[in-house]
C-alpha atoms as a PDB file:
ATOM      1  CA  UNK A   1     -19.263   7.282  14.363  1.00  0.00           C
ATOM      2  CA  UNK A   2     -18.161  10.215  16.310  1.00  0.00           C
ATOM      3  CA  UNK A   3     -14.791  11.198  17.670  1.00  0.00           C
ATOM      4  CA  UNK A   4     -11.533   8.583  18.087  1.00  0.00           C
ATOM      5  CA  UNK A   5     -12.987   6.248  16.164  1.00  0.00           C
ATOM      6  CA  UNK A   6     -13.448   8.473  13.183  1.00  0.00           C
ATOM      7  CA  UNK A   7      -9.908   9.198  13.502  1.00  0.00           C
ATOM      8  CA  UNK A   8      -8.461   5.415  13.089  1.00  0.00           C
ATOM      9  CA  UNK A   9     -10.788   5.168  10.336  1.00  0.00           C
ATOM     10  CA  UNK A  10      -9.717   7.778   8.446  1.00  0.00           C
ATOM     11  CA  UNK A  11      -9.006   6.560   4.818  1.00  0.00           C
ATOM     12  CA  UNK A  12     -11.479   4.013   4.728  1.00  0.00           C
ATOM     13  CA  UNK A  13     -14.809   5.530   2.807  1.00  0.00           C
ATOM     14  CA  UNK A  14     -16.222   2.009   1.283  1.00  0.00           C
ATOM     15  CA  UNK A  15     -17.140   0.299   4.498  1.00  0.00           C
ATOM     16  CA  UNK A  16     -20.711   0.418   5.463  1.00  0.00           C
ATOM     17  CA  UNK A  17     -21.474   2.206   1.976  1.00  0.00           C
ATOM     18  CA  UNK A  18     -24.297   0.884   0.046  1.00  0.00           C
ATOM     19  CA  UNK A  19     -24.249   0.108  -3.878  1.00  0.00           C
ATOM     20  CA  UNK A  20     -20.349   0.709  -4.094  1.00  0.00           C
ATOM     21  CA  UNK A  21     -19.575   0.328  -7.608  1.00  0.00           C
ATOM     22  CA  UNK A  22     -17.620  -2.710  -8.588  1.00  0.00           C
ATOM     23  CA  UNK A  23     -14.748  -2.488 -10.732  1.00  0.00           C
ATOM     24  CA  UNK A  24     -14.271  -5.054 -13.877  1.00  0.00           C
ATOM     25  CA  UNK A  25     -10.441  -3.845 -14.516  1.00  0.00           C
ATOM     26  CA  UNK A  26      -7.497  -4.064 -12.207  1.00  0.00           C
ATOM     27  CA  UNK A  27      -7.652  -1.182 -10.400  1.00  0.00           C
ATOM     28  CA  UNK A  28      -5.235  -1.032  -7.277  1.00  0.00           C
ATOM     29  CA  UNK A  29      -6.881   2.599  -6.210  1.00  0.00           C
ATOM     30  CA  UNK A  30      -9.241   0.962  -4.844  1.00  0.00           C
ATOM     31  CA  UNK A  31      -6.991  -0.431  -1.589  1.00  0.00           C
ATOM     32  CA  UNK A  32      -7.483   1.350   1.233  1.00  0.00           C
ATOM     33  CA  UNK A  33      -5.915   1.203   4.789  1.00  0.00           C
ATOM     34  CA  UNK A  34      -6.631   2.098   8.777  1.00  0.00           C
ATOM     35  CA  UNK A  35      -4.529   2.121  11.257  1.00  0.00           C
ATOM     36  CA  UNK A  36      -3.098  -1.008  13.456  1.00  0.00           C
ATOM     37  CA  UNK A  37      -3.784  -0.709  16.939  1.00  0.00           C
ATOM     38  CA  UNK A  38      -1.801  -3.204  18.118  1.00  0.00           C
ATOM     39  CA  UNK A  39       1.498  -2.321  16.433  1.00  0.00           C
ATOM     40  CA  UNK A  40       3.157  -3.278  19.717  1.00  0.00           C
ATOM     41  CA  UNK A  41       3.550  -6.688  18.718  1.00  0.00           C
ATOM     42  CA  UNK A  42       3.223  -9.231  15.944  1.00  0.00           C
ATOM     43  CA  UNK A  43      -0.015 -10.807  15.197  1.00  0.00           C
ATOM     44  CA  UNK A  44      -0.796 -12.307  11.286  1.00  0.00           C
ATOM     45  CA  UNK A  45      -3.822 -11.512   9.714  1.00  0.00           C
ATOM     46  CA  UNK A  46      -5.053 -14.309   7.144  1.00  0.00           C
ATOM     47  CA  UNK A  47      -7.280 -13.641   4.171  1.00  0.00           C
ATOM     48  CA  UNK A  48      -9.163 -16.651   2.380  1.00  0.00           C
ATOM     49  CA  UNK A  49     -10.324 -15.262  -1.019  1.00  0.00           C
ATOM     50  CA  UNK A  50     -12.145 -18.399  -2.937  1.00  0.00           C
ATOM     51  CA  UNK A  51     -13.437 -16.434  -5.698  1.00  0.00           C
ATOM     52  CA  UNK A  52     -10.746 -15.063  -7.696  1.00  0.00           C
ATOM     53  CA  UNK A  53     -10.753 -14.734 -11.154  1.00  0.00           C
ATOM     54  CA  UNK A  54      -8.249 -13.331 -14.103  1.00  0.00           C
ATOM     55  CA  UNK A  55      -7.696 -13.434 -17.293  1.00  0.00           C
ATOM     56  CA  UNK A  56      -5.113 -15.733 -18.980  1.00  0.00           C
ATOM     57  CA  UNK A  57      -2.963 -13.280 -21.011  1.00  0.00           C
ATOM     58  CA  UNK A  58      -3.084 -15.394 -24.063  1.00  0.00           C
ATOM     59  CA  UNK A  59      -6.002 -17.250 -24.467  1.00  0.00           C
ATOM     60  CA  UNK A  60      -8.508 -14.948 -22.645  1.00  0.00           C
ATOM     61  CA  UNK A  61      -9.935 -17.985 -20.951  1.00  0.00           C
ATOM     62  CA  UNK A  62     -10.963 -17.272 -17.054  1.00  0.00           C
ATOM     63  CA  UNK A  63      -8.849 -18.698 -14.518  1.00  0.00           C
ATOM     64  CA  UNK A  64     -10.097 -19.267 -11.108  1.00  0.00           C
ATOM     65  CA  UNK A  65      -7.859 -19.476  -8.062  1.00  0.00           C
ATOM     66  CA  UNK A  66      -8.245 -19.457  -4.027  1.00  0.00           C
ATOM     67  CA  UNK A  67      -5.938 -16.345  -2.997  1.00  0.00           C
ATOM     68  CA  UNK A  68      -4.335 -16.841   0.571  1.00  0.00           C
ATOM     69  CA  UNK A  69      -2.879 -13.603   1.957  1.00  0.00           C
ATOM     70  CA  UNK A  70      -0.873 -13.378   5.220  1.00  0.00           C
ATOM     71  CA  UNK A  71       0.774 -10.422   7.063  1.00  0.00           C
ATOM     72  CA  UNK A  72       2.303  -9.072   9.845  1.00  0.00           C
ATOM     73  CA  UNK A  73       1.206  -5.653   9.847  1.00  0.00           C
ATOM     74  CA  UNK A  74       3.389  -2.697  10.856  1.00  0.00           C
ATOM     75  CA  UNK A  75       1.478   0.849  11.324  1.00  0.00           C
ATOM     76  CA  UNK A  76      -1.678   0.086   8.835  1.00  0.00           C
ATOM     77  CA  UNK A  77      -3.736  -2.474   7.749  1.00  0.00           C
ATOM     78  CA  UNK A  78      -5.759  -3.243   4.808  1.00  0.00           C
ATOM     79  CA  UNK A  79      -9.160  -2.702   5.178  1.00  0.00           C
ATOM     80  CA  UNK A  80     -11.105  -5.936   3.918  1.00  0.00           C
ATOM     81  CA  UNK A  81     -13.843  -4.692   1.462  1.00  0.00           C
ATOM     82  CA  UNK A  82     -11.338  -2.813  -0.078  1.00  0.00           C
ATOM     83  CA  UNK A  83      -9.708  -5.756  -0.623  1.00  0.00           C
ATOM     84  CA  UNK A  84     -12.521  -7.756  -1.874  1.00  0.00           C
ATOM     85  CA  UNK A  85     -13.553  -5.311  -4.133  1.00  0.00           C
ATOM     86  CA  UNK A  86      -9.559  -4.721  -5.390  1.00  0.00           C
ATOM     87  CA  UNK A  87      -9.102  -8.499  -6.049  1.00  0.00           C
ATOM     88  CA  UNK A  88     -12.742  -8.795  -7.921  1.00  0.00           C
ATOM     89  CA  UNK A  89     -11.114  -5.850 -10.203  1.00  0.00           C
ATOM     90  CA  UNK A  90      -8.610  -8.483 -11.167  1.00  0.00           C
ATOM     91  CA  UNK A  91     -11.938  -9.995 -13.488  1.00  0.00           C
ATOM     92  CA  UNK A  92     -10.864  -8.834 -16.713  1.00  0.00           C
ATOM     93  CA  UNK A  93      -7.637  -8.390 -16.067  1.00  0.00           C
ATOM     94  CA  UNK A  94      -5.184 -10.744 -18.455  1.00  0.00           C
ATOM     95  CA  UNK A  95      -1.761 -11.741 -16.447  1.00  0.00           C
ATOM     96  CA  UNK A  96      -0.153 -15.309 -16.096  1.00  0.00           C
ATOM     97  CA  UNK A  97      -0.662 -16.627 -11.910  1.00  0.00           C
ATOM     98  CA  UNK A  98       2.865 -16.031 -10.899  1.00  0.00           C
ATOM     99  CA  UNK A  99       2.300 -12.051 -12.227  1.00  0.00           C
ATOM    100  CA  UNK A 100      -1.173 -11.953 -10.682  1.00  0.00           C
ATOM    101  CA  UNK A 101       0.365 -12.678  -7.147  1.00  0.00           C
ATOM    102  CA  UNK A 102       3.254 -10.599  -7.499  1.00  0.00           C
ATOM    103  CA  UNK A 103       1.146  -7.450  -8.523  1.00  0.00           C
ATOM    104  CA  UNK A 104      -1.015  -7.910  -5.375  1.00  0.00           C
ATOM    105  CA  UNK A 105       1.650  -8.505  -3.419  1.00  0.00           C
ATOM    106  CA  UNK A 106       3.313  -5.503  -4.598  1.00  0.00           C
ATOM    107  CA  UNK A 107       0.242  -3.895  -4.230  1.00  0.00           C
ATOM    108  CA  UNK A 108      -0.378  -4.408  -0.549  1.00  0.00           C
ATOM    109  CA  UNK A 109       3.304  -4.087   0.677  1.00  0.00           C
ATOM    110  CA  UNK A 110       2.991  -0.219  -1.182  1.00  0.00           C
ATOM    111  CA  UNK A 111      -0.624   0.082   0.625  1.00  0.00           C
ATOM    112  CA  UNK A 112       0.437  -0.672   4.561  1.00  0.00           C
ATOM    113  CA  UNK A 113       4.630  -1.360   4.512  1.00  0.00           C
ATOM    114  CA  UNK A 114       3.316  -4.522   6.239  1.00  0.00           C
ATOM    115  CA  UNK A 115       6.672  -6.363   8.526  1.00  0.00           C
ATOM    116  CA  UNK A 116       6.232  -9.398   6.799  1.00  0.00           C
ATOM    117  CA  UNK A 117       3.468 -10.276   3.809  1.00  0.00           C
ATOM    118  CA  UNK A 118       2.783 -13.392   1.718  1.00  0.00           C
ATOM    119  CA  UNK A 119       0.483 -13.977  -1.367  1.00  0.00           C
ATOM    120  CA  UNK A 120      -0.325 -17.887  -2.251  1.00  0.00           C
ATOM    121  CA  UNK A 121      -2.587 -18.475  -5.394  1.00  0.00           C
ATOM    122  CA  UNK A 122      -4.066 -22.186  -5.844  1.00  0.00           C
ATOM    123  CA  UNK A 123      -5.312 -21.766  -8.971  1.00  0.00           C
ATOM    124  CA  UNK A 124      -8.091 -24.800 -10.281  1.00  0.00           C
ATOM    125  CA  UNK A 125      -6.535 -26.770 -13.095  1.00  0.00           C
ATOM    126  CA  UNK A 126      -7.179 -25.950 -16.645  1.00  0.00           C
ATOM    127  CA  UNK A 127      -5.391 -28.184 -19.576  1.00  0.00           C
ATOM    128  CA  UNK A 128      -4.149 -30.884 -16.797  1.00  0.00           C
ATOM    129  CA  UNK A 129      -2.183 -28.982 -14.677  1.00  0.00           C
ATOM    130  CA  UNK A 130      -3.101 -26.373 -11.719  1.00  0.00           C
ATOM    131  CA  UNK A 131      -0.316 -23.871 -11.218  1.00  0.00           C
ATOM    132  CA  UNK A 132      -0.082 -22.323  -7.133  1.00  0.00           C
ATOM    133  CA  UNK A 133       2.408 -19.763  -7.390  1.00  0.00           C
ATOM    134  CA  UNK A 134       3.514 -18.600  -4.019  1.00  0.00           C
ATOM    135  CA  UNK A 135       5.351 -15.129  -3.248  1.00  0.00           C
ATOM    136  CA  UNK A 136       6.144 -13.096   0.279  1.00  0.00           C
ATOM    137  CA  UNK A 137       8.623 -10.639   1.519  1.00  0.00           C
ATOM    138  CA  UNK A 138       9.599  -9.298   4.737  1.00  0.00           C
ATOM    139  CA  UNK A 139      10.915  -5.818   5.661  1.00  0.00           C
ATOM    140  CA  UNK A 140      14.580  -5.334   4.440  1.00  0.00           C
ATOM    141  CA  UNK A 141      17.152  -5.499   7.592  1.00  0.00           C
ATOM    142  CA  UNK A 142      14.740  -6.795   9.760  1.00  0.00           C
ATOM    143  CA  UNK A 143      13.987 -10.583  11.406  1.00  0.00           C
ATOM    144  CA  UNK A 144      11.111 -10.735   8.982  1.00  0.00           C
ATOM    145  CA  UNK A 145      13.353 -10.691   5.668  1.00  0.00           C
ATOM    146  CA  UNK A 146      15.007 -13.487   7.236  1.00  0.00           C
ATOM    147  CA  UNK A 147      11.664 -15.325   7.868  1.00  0.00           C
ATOM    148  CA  UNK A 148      10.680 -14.531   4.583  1.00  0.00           C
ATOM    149  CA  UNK A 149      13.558 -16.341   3.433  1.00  0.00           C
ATOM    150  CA  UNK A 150      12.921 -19.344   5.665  1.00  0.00           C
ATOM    151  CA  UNK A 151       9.145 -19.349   4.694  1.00  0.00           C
ATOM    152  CA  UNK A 152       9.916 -19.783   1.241  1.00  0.00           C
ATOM    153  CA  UNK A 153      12.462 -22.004   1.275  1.00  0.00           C
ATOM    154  CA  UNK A 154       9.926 -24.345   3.695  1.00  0.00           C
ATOM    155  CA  UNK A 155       6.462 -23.688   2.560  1.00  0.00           C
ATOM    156  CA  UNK A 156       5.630 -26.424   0.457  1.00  0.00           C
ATOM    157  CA  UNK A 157       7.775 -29.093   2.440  1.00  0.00           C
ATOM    158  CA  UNK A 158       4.802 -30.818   3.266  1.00  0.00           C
ATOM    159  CA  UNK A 159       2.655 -31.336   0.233  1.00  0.00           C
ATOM    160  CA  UNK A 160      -1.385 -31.163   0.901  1.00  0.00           C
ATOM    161  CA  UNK A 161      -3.709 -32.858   0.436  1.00  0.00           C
ATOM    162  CA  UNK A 162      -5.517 -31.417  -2.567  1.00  0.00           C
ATOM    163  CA  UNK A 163      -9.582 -31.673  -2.595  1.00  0.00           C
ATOM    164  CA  UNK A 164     -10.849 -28.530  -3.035  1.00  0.00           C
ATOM    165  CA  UNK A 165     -10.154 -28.598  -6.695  1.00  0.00           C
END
């Protein structure tokens, strides 16, 4: 890489690395952004992650969840290794669903000051039940706190059709 495109990367140093280190604790350092070049209008940008895994606080049993993250992404976005390797630090990390979400969403809205963001864990069942907390947020004064505020009052309208668990 040479020139302008070492500039919009600058920030991201895990990409193309070999035998990057994989952390076992939550470890939001590990996040890291690049710039959006199409911050001229609004696009989302959808994560599937089907192998997440925490802790529960109490029991120290694993609990295993499909993480959906959306955004609308202002200036930067999150660079997806990063991200892998950020939600794999979640491992031995012990926090009920709901908090789980919440931290990453917290995490990524401190990371890129996206215009609009939304975490969604489906997490498998364990004693019965499966819990799917859902959390999102859009930038304060803007349209996209009030379709943050529609979103959540509308996401789970239409139930789904659950066979992936």
């Amino acid at each position: 890489m040479s020139g302008r495109h070492d500039d919009e990367l600058q920030g991201v140093t895990m990409l193309g690395k070999e035998n990057v280190p994989y952390t076992y604790e939550y470890n939001p350092s590990i996040l890291e952004a690049f710039e959006n070049k199409h911050s001229n209008r609004d696009y989302f940008v959808k994560f599937n992650c089907p192998e997440f895994t925490s802790l529960c606080p109490k029991t120290g049993q694993p609990d295993f969840a499909t993480i959906y993250i959306s955004y609308i992404p202002d200036i930067l976005m999150v660079e997806s290794k990063s991200l892998k390797l950020y939600l794999f630090s979640f491992r031995n990390h012990g926090d009920f669903h709901e908090d789980c979400m919440n931290i990453i969403m917290n995490d990524l809205i401190k990371l890129m000051d996206p215009r609009y963001i939304e975490v969604w864990g489906k997490f498998t069942p364990r004693g019965g039940i499966s819990i799917d907390p859902y959390t999102n947020y859009g930038k304060p004064g803007t349209k996209y706190e009030q379709m943050a505020e529609y979103r959540l009052m509308n996401h789970d309208l239409n139930p789904e059709t659950i066979d992936n668990r």
